[in-house]
PDB file of N, CA and C in Angstrom:
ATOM      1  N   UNK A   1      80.216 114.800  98.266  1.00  0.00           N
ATOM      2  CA  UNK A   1      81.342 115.318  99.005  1.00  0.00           C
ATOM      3  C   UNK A   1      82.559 115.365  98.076  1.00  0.00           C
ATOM      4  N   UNK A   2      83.073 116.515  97.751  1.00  0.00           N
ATOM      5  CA  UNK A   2      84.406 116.356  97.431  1.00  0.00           C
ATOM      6  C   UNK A   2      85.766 116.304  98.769  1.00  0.00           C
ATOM      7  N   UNK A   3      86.465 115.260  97.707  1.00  0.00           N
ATOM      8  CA  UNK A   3      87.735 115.210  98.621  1.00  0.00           C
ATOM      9  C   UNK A   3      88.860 115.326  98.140  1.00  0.00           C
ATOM     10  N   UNK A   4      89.813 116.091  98.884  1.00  0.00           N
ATOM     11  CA  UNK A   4      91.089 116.397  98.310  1.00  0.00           C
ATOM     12  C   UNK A   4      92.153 115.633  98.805  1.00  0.00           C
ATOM     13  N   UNK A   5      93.053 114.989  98.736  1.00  0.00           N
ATOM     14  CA  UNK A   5      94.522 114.020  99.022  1.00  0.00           C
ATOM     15  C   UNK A   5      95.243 115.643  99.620  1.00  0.00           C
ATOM     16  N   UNK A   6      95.671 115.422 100.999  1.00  0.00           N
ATOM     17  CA  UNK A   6      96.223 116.740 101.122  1.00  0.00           C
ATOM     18  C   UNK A   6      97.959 115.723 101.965  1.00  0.00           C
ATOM     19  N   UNK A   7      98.169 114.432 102.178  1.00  0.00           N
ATOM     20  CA  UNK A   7      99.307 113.813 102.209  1.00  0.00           C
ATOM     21  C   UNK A   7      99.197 112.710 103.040  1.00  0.00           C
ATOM     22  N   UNK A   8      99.770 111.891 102.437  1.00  0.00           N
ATOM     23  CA  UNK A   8     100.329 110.122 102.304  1.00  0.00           C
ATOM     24  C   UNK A   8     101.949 110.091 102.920  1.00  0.00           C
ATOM     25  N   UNK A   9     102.085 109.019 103.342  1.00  0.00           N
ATOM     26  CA  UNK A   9     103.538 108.509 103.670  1.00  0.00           C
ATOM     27  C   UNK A   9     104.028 107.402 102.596  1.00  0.00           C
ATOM     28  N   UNK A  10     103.334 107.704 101.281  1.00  0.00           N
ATOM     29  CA  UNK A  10     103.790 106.669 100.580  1.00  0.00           C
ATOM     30  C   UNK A  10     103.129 107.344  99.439  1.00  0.00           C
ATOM     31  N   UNK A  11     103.436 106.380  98.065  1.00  0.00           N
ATOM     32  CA  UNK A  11     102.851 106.995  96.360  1.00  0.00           C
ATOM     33  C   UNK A  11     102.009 105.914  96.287  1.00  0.00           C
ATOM     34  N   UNK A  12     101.256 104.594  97.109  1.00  0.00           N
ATOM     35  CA  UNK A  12     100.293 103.663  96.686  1.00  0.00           C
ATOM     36  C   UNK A  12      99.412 104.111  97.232  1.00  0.00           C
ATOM     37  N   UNK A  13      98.159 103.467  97.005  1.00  0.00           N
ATOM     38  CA  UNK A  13      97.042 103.102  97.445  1.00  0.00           C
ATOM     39  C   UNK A  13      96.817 102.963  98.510  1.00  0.00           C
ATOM     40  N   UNK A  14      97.469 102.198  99.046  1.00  0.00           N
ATOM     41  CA  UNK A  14      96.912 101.434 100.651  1.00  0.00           C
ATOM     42  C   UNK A  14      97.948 101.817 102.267  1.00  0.00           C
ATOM     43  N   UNK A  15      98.597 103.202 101.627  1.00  0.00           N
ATOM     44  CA  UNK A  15      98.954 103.970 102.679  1.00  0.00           C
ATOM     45  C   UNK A  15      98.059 104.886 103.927  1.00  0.00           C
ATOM     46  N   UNK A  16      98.604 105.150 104.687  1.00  0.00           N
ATOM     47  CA  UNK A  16      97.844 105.811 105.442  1.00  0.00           C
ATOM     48  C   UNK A  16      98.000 107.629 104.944  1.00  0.00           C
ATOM     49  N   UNK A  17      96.865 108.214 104.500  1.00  0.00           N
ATOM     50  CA  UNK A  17      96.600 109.182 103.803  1.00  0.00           C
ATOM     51  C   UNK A  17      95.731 110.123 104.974  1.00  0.00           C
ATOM     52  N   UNK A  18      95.557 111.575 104.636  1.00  0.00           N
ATOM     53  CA  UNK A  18      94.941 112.730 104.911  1.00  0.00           C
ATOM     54  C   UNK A  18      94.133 113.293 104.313  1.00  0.00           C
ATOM     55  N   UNK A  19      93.071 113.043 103.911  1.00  0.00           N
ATOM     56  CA  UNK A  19      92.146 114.121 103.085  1.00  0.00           C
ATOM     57  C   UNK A  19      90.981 115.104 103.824  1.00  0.00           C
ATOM     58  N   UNK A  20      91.501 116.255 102.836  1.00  0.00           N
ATOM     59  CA  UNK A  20      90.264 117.340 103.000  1.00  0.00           C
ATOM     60  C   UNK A  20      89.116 117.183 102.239  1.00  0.00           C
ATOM     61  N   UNK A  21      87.921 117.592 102.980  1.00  0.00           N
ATOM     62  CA  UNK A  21      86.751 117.375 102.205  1.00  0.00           C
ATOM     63  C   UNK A  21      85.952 118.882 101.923  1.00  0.00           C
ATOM     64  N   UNK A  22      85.149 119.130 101.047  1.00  0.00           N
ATOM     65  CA  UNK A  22      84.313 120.295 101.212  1.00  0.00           C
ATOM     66  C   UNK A  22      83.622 120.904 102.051  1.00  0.00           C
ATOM     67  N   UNK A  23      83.321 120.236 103.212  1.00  0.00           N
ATOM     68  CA  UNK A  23      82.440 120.234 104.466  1.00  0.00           C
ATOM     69  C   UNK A  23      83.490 120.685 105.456  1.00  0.00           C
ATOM     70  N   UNK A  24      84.934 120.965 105.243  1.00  0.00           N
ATOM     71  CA  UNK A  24      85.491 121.729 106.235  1.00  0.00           C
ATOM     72  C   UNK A  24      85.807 120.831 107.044  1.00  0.00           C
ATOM     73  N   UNK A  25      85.926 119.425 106.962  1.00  0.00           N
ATOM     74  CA  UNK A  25      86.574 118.415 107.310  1.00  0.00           C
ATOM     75  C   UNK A  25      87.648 117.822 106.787  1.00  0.00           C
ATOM     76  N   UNK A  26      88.177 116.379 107.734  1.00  0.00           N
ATOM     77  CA  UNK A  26      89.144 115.235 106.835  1.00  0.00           C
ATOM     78  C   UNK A  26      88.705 114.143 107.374  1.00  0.00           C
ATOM     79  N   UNK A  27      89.488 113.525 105.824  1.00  0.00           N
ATOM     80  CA  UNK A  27      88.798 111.952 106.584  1.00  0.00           C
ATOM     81  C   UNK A  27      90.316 111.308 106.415  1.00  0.00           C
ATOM     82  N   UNK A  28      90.507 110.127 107.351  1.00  0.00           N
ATOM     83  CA  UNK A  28      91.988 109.968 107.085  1.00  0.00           C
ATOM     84  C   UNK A  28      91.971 107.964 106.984  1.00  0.00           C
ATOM     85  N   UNK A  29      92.765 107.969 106.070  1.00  0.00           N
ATOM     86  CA  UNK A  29      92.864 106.702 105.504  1.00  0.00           C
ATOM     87  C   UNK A  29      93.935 105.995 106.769  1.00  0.00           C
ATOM     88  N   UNK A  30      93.856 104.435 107.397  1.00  0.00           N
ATOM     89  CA  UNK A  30      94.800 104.457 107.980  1.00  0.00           C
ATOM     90  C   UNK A  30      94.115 102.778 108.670  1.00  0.00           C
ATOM     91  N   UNK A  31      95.212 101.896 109.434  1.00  0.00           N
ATOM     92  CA  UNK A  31      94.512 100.530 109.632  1.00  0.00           C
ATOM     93  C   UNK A  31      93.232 100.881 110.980  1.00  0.00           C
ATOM     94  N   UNK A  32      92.208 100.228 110.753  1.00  0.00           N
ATOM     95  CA  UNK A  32      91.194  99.809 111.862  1.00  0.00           C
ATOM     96  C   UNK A  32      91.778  99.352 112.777  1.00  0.00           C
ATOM     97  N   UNK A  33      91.935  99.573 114.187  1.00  0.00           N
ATOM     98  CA  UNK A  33      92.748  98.653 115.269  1.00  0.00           C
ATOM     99  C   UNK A  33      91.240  98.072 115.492  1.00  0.00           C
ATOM    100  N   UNK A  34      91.571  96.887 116.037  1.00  0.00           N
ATOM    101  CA  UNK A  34      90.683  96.253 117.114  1.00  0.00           C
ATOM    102  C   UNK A  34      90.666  95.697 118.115  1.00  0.00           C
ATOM    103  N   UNK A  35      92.183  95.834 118.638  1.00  0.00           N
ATOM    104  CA  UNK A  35      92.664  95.684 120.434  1.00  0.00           C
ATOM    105  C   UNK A  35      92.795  96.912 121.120  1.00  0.00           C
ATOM    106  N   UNK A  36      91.444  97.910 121.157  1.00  0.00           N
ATOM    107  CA  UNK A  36      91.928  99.129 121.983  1.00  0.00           C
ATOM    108  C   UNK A  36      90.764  98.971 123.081  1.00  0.00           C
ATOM    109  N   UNK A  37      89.909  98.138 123.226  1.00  0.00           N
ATOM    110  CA  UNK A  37      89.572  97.879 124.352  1.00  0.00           C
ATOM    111  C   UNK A  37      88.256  99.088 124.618  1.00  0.00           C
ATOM    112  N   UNK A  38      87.934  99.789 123.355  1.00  0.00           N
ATOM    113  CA  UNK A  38      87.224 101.042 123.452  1.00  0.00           C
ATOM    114  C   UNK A  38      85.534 100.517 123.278  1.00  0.00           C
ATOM    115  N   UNK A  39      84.615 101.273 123.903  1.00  0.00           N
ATOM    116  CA  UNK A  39      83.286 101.567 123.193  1.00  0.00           C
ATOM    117  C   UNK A  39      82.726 102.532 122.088  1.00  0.00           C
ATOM    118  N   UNK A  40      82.890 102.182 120.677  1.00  0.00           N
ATOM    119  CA  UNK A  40      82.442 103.192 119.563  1.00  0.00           C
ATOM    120  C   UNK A  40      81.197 102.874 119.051  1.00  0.00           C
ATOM    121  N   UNK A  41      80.871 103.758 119.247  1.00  0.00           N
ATOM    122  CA  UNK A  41      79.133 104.031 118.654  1.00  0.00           C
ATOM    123  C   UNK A  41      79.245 103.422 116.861  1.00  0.00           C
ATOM    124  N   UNK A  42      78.042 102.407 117.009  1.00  0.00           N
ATOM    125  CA  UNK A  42      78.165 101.651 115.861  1.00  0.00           C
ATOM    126  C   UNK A  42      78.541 102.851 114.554  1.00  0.00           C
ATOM    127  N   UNK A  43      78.200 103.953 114.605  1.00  0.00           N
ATOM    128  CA  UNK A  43      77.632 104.670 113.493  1.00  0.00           C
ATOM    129  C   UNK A  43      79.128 105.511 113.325  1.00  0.00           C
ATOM    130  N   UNK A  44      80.041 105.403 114.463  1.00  0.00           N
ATOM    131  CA  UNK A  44      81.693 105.440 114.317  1.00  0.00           C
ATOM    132  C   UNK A  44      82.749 104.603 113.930  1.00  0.00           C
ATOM    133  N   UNK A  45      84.211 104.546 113.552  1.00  0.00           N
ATOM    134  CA  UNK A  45      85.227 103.946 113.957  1.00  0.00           C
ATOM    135  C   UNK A  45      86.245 104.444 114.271  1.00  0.00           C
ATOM    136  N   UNK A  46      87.561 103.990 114.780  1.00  0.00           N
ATOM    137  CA  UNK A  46      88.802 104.592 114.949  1.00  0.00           C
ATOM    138  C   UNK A  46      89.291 103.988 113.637  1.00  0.00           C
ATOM    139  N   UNK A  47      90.799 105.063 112.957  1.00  0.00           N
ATOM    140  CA  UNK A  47      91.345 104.501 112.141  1.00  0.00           C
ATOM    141  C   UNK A  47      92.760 104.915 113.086  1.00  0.00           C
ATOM    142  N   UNK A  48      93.437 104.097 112.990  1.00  0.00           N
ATOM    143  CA  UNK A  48      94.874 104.252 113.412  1.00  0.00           C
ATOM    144  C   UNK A  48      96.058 104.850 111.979  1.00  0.00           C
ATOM    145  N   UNK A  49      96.559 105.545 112.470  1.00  0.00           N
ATOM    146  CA  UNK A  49      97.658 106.413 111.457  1.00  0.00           C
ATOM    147  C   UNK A  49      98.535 106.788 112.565  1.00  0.00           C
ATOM    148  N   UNK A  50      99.832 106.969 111.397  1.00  0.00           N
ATOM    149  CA  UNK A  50     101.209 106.902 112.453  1.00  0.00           C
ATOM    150  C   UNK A  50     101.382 108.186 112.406  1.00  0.00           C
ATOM    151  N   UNK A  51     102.230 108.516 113.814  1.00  0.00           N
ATOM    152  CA  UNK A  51     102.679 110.128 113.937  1.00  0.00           C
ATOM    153  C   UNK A  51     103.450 110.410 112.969  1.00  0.00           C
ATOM    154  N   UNK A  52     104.569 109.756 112.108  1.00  0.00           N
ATOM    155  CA  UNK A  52     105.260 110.368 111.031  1.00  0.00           C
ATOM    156  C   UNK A  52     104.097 111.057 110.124  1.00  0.00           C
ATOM    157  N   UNK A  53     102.880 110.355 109.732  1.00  0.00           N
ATOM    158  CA  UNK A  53     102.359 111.217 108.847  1.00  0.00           C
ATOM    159  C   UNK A  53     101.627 112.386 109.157  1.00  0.00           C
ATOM    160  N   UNK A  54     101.219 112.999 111.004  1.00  0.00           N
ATOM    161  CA  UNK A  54     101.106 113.993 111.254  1.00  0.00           C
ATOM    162  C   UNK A  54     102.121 114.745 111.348  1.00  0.00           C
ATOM    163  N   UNK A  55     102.980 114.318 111.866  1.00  0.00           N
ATOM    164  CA  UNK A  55     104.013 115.749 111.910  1.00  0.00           C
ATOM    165  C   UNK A  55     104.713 115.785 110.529  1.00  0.00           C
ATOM    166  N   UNK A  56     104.371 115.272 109.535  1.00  0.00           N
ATOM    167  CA  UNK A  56     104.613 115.641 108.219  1.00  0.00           C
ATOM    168  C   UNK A  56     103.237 116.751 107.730  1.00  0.00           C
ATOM    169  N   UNK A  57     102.128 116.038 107.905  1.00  0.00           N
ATOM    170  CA  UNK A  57     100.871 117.741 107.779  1.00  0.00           C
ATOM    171  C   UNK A  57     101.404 118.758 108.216  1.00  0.00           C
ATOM    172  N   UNK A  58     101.851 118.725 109.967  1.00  0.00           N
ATOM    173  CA  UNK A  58     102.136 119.733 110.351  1.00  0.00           C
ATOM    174  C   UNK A  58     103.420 120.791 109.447  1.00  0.00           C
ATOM    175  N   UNK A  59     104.793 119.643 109.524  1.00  0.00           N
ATOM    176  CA  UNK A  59     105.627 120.536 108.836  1.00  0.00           C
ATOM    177  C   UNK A  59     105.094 121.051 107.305  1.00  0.00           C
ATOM    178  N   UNK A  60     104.400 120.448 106.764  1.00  0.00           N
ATOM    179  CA  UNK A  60     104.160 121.080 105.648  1.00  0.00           C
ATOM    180  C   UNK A  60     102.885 122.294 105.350  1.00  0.00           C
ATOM    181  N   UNK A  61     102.891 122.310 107.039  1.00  0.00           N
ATOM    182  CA  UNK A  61     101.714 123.618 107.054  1.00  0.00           C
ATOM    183  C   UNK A  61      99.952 123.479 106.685  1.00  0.00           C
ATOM    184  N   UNK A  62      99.513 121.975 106.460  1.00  0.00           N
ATOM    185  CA  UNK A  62      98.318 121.700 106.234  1.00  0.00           C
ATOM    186  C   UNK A  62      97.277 121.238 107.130  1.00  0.00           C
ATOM    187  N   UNK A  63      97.936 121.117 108.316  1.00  0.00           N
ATOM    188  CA  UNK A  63      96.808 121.494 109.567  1.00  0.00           C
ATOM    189  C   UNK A  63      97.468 122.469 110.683  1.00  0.00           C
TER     190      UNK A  63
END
């Protein structure tokens, strides 16, 4: 799979990030919650990411 960095709320590592992949997907970097009280299929997870860094994709036209 290639993946592309398409935007971060930060210049480190361990920000919550956006990437595009070749498969016409994203995968998005961001903390695991584990108080949401949900059922996820082992073979899933949720990642939690903050709205500043979507409506920053958005304004910058990348989703």
């Amino acid at each position: 799979m290639k993946v592309t960095k398409l935007i971060s709320t930060c210049d480190v590592k361990d920000c919550p990030t956006i990437y595009a992949t070749d498969r016409g997907t994203f995968l998005v970097q961001g903390e695991t919650p584990d108080d949401h009280g949900l059922k996820i299929p082992a073979h899933e997870t949720l990642v939690e990411i903050p709205v500043e860094l979507m409506k920053k994709a958005i304004a910058d036209g990348l989703v």
